[in-house]
PDB file of N, CA and C in Angstrom:
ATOM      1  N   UNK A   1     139.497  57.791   3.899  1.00  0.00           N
ATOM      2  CA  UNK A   1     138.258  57.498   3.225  1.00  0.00           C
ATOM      3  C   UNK A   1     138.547  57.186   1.756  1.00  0.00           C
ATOM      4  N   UNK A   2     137.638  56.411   1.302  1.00  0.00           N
ATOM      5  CA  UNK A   2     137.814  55.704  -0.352  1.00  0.00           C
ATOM      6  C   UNK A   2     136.696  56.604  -1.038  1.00  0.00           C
ATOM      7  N   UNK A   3     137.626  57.450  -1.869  1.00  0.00           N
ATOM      8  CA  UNK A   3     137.240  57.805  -2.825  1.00  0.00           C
ATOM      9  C   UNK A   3     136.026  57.298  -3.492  1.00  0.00           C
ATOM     10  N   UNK A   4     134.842  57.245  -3.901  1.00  0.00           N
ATOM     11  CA  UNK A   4     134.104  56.928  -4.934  1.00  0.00           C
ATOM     12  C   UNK A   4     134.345  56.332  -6.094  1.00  0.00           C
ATOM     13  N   UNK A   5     133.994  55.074  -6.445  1.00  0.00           N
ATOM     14  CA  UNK A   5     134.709  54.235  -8.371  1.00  0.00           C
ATOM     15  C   UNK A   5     136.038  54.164  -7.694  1.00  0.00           C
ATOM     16  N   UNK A   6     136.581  54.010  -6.865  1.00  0.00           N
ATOM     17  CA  UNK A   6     138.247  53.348  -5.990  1.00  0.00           C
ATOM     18  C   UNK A   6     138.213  52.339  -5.440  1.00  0.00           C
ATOM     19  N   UNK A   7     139.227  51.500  -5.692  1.00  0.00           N
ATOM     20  CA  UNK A   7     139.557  50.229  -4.710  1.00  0.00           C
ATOM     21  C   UNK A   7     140.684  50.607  -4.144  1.00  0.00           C
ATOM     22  N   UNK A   8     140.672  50.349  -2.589  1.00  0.00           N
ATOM     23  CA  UNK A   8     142.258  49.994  -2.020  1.00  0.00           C
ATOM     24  C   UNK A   8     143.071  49.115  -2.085  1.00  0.00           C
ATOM     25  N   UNK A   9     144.511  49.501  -2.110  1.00  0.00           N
ATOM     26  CA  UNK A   9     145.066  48.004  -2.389  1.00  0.00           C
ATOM     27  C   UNK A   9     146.521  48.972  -1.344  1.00  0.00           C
ATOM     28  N   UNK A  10     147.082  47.576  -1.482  1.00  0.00           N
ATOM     29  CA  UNK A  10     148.601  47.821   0.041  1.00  0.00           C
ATOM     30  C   UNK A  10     149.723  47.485  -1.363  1.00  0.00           C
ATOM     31  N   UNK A  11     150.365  47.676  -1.950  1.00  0.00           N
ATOM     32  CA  UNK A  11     151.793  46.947  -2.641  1.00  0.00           C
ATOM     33  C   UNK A  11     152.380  46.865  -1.431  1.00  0.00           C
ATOM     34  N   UNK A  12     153.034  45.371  -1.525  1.00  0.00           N
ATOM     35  CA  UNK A  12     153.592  45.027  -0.458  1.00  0.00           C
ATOM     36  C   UNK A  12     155.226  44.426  -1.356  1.00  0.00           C
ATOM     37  N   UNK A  13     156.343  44.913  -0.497  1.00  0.00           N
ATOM     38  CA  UNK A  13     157.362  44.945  -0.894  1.00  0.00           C
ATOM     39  C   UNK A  13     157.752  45.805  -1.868  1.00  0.00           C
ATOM     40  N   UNK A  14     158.955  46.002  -2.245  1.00  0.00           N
ATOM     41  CA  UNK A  14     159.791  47.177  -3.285  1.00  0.00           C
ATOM     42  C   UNK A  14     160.566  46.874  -4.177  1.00  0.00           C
ATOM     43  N   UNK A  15     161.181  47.262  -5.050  1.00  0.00           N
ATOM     44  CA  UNK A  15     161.580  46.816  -6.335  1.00  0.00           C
ATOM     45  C   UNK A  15     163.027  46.292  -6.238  1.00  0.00           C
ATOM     46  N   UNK A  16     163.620  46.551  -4.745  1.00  0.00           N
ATOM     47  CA  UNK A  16     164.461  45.759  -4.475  1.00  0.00           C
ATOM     48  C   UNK A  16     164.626  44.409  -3.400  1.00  0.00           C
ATOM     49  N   UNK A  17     163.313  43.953  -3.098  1.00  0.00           N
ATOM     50  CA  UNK A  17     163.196  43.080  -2.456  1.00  0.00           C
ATOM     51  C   UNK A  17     163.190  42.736  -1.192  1.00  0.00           C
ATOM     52  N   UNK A  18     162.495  44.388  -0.872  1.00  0.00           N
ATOM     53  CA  UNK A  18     162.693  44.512   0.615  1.00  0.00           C
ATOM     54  C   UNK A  18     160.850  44.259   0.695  1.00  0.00           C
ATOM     55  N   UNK A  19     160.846  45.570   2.261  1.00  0.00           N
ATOM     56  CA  UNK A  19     159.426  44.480   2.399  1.00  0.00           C
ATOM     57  C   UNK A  19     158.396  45.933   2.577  1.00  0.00           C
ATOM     58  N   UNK A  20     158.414  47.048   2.123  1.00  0.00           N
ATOM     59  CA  UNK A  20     158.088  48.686   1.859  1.00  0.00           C
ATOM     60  C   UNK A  20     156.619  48.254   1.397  1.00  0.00           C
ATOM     61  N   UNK A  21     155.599  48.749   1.808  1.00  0.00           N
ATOM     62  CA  UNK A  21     153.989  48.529   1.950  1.00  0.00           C
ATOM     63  C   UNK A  21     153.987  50.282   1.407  1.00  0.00           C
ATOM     64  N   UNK A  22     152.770  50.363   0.126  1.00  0.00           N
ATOM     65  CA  UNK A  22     152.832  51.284  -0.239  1.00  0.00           C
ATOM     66  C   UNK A  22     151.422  51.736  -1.008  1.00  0.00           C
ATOM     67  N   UNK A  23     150.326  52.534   0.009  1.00  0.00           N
ATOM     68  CA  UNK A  23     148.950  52.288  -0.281  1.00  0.00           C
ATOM     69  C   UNK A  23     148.420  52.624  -1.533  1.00  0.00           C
ATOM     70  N   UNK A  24     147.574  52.409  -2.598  1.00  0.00           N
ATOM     71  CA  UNK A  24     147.002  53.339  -3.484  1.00  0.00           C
ATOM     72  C   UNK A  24     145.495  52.849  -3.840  1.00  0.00           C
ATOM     73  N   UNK A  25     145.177  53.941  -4.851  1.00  0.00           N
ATOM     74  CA  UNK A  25     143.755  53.712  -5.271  1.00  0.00           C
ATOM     75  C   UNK A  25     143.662  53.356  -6.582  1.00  0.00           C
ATOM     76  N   UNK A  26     143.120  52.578  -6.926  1.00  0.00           N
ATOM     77  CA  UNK A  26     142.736  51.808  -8.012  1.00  0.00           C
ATOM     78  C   UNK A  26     141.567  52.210  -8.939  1.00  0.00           C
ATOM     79  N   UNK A  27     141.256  52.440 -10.198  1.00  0.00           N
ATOM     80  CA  UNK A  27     139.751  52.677 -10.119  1.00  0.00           C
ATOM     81  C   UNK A  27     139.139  51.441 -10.300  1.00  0.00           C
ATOM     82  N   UNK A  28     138.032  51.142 -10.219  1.00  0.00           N
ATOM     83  CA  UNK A  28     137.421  49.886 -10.206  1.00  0.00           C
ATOM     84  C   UNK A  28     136.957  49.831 -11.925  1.00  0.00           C
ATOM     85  N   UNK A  29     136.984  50.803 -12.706  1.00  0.00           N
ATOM     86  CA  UNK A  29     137.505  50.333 -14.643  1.00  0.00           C
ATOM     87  C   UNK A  29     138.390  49.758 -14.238  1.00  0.00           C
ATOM     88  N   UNK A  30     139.279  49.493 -13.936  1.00  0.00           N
ATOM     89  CA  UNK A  30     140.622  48.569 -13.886  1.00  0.00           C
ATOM     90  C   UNK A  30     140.830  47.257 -14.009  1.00  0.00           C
ATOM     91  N   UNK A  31     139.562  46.898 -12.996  1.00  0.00           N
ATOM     92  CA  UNK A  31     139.219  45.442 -12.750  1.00  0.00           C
ATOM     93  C   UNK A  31     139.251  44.354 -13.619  1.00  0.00           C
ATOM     94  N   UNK A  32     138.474  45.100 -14.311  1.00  0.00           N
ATOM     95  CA  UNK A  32     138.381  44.097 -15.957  1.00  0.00           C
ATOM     96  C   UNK A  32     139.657  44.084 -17.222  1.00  0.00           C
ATOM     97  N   UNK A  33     140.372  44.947 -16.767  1.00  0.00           N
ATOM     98  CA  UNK A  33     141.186  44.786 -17.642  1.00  0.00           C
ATOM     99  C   UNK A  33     142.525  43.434 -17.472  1.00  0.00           C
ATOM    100  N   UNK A  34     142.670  42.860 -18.133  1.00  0.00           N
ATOM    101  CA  UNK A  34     143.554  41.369 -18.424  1.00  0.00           C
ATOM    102  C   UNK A  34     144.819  42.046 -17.715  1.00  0.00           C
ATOM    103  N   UNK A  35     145.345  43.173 -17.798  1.00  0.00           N
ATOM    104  CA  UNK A  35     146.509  43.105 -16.775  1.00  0.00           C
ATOM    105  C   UNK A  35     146.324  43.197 -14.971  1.00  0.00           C
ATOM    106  N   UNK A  36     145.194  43.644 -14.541  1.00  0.00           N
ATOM    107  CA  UNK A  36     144.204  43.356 -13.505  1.00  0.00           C
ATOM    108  C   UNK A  36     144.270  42.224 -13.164  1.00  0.00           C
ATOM    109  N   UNK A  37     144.145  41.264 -13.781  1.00  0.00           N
ATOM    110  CA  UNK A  37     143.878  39.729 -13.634  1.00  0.00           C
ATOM    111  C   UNK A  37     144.982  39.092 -13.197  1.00  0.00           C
ATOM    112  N   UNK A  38     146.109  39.506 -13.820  1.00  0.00           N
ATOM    113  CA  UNK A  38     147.803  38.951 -13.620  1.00  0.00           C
ATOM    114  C   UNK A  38     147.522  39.316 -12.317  1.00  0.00           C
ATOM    115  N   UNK A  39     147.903  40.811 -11.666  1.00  0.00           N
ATOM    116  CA  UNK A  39     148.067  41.252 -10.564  1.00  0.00           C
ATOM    117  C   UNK A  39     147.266  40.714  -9.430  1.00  0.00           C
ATOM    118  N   UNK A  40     145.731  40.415  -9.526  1.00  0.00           N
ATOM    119  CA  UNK A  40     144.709  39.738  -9.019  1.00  0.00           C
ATOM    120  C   UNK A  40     145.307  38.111  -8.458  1.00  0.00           C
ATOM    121  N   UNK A  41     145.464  37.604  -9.363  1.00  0.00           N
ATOM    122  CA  UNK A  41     146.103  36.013  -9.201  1.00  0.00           C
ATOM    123  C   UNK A  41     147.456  35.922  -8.437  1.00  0.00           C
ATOM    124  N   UNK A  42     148.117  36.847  -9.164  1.00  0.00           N
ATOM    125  CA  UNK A  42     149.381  36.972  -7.970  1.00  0.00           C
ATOM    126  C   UNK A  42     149.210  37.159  -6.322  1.00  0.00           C
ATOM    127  N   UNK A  43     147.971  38.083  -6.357  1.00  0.00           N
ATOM    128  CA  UNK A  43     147.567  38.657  -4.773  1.00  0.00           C
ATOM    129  C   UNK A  43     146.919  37.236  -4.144  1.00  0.00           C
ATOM    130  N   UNK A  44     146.534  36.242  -4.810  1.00  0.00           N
ATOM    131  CA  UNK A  44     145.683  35.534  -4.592  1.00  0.00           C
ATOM    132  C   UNK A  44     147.066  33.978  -4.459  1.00  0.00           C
ATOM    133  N   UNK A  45     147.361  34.211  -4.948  1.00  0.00           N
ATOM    134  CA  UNK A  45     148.822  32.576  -4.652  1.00  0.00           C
ATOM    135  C   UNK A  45     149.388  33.093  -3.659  1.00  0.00           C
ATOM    136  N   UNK A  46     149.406  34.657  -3.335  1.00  0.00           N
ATOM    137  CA  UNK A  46     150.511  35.239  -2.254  1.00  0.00           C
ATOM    138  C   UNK A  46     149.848  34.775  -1.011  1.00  0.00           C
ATOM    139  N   UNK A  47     148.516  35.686  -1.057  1.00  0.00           N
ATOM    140  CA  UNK A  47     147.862  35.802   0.567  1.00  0.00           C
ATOM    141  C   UNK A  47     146.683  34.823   0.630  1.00  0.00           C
ATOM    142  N   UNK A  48     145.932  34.046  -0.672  1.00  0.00           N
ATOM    143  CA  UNK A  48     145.056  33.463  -0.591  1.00  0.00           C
ATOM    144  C   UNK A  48     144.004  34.551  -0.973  1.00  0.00           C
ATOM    145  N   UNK A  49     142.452  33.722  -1.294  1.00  0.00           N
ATOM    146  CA  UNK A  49     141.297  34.264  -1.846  1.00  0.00           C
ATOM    147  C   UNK A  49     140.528  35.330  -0.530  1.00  0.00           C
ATOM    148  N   UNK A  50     141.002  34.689   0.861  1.00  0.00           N
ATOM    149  CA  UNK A  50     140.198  35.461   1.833  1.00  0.00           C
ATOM    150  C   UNK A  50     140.643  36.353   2.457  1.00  0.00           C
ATOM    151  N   UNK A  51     141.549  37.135   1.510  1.00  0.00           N
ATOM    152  CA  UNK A  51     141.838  38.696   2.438  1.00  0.00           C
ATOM    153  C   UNK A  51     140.534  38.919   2.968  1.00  0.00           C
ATOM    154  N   UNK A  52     140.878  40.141   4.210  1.00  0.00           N
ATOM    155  CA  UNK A  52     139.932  41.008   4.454  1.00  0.00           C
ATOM    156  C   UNK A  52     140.219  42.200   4.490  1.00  0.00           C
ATOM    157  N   UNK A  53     139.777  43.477   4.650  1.00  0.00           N
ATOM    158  CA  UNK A  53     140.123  44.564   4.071  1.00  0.00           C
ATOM    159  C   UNK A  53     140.695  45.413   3.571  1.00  0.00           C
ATOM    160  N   UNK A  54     141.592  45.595   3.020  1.00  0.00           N
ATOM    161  CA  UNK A  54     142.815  46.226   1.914  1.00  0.00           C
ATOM    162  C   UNK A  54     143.424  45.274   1.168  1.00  0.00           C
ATOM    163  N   UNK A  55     143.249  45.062  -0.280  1.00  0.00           N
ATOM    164  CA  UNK A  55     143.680  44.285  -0.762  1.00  0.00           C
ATOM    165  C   UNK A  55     145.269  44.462  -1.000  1.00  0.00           C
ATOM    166  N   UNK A  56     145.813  43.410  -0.798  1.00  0.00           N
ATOM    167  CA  UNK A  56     147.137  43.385  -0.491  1.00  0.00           C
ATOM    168  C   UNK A  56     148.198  42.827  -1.832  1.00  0.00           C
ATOM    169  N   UNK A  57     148.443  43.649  -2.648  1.00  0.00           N
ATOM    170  CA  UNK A  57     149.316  42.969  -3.939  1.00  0.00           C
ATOM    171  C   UNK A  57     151.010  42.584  -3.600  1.00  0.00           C
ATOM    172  N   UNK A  58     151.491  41.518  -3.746  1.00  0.00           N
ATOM    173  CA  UNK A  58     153.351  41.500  -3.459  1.00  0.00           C
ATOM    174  C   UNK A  58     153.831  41.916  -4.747  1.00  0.00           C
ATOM    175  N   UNK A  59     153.859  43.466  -4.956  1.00  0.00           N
ATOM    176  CA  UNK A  59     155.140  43.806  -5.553  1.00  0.00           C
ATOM    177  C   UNK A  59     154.981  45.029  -5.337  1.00  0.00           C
ATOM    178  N   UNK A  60     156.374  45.853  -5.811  1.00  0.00           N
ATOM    179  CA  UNK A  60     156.286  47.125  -5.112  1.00  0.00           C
ATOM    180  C   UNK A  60     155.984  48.053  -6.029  1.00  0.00           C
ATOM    181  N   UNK A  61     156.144  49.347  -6.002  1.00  0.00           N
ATOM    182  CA  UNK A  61     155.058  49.978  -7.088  1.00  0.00           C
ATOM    183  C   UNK A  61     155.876  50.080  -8.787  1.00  0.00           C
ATOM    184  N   UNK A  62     157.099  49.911  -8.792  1.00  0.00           N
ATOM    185  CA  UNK A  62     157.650  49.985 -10.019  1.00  0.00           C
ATOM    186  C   UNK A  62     157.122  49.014 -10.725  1.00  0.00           C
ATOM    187  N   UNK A  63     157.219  47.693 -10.520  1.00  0.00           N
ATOM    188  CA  UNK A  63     157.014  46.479 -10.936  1.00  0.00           C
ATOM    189  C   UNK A  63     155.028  46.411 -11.130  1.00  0.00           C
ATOM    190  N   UNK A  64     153.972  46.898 -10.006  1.00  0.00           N
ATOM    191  CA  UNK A  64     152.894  47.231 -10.619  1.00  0.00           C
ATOM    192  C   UNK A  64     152.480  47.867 -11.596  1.00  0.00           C
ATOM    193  N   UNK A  65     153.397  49.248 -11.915  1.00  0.00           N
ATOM    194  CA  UNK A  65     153.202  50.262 -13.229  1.00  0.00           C
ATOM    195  C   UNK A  65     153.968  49.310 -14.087  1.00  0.00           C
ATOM    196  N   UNK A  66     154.985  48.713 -14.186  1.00  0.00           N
ATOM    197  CA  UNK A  66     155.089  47.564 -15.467  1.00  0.00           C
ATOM    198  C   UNK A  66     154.070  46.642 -15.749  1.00  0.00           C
ATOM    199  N   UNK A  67     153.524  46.426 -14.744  1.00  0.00           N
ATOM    200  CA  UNK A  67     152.697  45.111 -15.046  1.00  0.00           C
ATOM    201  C   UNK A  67     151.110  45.652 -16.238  1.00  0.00           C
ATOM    202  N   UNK A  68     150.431  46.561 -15.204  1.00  0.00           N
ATOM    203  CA  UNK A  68     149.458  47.264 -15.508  1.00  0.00           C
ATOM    204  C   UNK A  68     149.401  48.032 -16.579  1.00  0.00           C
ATOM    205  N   UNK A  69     150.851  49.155 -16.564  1.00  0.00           N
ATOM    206  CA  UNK A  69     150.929  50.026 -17.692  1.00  0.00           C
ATOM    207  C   UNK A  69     150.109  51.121 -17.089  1.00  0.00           C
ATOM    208  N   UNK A  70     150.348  52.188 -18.145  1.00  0.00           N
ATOM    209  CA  UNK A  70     150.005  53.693 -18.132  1.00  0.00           C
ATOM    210  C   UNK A  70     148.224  53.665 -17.623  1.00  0.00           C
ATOM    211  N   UNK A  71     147.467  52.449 -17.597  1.00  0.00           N
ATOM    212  CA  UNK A  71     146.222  52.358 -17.401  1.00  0.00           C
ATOM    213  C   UNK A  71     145.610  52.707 -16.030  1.00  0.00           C
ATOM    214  N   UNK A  72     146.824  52.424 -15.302  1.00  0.00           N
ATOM    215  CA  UNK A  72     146.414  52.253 -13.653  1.00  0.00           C
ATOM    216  C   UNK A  72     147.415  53.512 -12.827  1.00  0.00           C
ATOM    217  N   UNK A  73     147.440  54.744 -12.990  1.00  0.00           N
ATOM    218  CA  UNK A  73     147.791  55.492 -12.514  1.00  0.00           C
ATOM    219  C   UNK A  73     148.030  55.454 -10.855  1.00  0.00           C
ATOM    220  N   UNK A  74     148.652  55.617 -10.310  1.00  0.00           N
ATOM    221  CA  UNK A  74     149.132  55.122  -8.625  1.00  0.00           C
ATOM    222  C   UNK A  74     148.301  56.847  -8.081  1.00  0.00           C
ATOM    223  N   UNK A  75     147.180  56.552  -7.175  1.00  0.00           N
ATOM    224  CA  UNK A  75     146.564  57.456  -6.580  1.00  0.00           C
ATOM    225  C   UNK A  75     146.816  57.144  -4.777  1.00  0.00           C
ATOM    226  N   UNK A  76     147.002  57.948  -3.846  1.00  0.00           N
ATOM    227  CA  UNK A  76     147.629  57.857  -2.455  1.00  0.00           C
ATOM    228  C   UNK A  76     146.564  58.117  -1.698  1.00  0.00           C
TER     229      UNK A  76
END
């Protein structure tokens, strides 16, 4: 079950280029923030605009906490 103010998302692949799917929660403050947007567009050239349910980001979680920063804490 999703938490309340959470988005799901899948990181797909690992920081060595394998292919490790790794679930977390997002808060939805997040959304708006400009490093959100990088990660957003990436999910979106990867899988296209019409996922359907778990949003699916390609990178694995090291490379998300770089991207995002201390803002987006990895919740399971």
């Amino acid at each position: 079950m999703v938490p309340r103010g959470y988005v799901p998302m899948v990181l797909v692949g690992d920081d060595e280029g394998g292919s490790e799917e790794r679930r977390i929660m997002v808060r939805v403050e997040m959304l708006k923030e400009p490093c959100m947007a990088a990660v957003l567009e990436m999910a979106a050239q990867q899988f296209g605009y019409g996922q359907r349910g778990v949003l699916r980001i390609p990178c694995g979680a090291d490379r998300f906490q770089q991207m995002v920063g201390r803002r987006a804490p990895l919740h399971r």
